[in-house]
Protein backbone atom coordinates (compact mmCIF):
# COMPACT_ATOMS: atom_id res chain seq x y z
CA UNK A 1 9.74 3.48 -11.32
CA UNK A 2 7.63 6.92 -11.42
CA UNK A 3 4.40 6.53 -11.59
CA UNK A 4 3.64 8.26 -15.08
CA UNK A 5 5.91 5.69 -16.74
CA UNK A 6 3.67 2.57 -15.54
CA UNK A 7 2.00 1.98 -19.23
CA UNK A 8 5.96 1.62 -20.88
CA UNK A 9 6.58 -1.34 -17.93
CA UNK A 10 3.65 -2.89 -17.45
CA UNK A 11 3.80 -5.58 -20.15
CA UNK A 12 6.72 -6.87 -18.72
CA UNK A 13 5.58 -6.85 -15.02
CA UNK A 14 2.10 -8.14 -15.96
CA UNK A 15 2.58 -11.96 -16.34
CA UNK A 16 4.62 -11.88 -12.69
CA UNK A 17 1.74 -9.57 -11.45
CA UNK A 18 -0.90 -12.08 -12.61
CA UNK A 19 1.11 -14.89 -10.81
CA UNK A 20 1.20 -13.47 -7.38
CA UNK A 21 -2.68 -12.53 -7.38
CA UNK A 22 -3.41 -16.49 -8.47
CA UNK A 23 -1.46 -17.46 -6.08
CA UNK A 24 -2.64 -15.54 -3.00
CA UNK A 25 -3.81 -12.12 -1.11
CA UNK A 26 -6.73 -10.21 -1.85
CA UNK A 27 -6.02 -8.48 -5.37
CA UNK A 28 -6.67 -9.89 -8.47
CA UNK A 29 -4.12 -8.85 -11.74
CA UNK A 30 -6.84 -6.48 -12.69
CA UNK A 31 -7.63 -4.58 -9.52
CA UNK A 32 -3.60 -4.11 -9.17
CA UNK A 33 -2.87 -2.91 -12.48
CA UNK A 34 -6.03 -0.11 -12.07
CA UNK A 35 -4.20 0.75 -8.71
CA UNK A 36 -1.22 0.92 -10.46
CA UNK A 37 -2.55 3.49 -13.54
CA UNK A 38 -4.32 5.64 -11.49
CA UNK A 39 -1.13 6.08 -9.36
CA UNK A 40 -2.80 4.43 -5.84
CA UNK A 41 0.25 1.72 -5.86
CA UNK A 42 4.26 2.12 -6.66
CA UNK A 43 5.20 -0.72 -8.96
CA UNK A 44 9.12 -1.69 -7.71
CA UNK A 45 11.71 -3.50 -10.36
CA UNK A 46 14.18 -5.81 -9.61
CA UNK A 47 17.11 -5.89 -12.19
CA UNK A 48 20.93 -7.53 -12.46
CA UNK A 49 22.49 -6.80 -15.27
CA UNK A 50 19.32 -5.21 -17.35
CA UNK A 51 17.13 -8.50 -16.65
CA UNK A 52 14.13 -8.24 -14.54
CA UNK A 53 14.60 -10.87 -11.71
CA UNK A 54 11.69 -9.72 -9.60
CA UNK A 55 8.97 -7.48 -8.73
CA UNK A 56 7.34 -5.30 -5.85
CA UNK A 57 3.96 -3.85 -5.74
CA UNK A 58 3.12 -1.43 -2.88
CA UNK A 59 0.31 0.90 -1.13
CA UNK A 60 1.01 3.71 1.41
CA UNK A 61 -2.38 3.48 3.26
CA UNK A 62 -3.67 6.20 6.04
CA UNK A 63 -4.40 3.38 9.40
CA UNK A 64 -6.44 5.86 11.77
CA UNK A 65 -5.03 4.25 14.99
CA UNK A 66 -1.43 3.26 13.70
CA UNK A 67 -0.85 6.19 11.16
CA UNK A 68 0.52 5.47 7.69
CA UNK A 69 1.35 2.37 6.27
CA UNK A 70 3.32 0.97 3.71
CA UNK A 71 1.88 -2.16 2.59
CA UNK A 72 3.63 -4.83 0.38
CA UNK A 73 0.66 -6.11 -1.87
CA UNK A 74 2.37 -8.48 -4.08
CA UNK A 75 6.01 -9.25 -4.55
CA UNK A 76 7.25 -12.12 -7.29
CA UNK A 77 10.62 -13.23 -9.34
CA UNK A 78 13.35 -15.23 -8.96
CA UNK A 79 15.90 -16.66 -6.73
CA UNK A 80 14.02 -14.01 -4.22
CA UNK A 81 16.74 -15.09 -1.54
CA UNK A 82 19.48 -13.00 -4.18
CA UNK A 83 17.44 -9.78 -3.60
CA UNK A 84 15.36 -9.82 -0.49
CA UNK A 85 17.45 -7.75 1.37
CA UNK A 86 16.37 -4.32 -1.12
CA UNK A 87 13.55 -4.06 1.07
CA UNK A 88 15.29 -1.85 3.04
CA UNK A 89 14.99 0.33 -0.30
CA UNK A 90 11.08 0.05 0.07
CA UNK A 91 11.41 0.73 3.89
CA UNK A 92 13.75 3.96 3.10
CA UNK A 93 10.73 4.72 0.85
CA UNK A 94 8.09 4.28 3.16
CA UNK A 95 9.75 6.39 5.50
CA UNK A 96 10.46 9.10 3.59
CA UNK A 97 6.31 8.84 3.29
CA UNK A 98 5.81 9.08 6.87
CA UNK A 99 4.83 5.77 7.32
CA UNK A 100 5.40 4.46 10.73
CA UNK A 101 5.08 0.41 9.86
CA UNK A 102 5.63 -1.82 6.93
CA UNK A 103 3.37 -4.42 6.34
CA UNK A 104 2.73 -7.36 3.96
CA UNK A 105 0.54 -10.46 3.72
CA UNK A 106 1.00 -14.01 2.24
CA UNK A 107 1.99 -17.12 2.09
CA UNK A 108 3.81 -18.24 4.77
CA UNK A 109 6.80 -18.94 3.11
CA UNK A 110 7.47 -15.13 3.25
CA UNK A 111 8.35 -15.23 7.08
CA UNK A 112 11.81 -17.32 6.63
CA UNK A 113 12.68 -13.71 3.99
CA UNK A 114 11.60 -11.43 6.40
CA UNK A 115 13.21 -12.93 9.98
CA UNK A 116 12.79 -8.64 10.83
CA UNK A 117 9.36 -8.79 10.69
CA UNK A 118 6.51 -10.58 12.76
CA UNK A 119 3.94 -12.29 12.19
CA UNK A 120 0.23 -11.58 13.42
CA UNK A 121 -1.93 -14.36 12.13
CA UNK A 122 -0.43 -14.66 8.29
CA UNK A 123 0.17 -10.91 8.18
CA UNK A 124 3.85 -9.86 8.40
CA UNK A 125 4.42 -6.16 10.21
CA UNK A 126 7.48 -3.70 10.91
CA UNK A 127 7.59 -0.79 12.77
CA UNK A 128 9.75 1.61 10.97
């Protein structure tokens, strides 16, 4: 979704936003959605058939020693096992950004959806 557009969707993303940050990682609803309006994180949709099963929240970060990342802050929706595998569209993207890994954190669970990626302590990494 481009960036300037983030006000129109954000009402709908909000309430699956504010469930991932209860839930875990270091963000809270508010600190994400700032990130989000001042254009420092790319919020991702997940549709089928015009309904919103899911949602992505990432942040390209500059790593001194490892070059750019492409972090996955937050990601939430249903029957996640149906659309997992469009990651590949936020790996594409992170790519195209010069990043050089991927990178998410979070519960645990996360490492049966991502068998691609490994897991340092509960932090989940690809090298792109």
């Amino acid at each position: 979704m481009p960036p300037a557009r983030i006000g129109e969707f954000l009402p709908i993303a909000l309430p699956l936003i504010e469930r991932a940050t209860a839930r875990c990682g270091d963000w809270t609803a508010d600190e994400v959605v700032r990130a989000l309006c001042d254009e420092r994180m790319l919020l991702w949709f997940v549709l089928d058939d015009g309904r919103i099963m899911g949602i992505a929240v990432t942040e390209v970060v500059a790593a001194p020693a490892t070059g750019r990342v492409c972090s996955i802050v937050l990601c939430a929706g249903a029957q996640v096992k149906r659309w997992i595998h469009l990651k590949r569209a936020i790996e594409a993207y992170a790519r195209a950004q010069g990043c050089t890994r991927m990178r998410l954190s979070g519960r645990r669970g996360w490492a049966r959806l991502f068998p691609d990626y490994r897991q340092p302590y509960v932090t989940l990494e690809k090298a792109l």
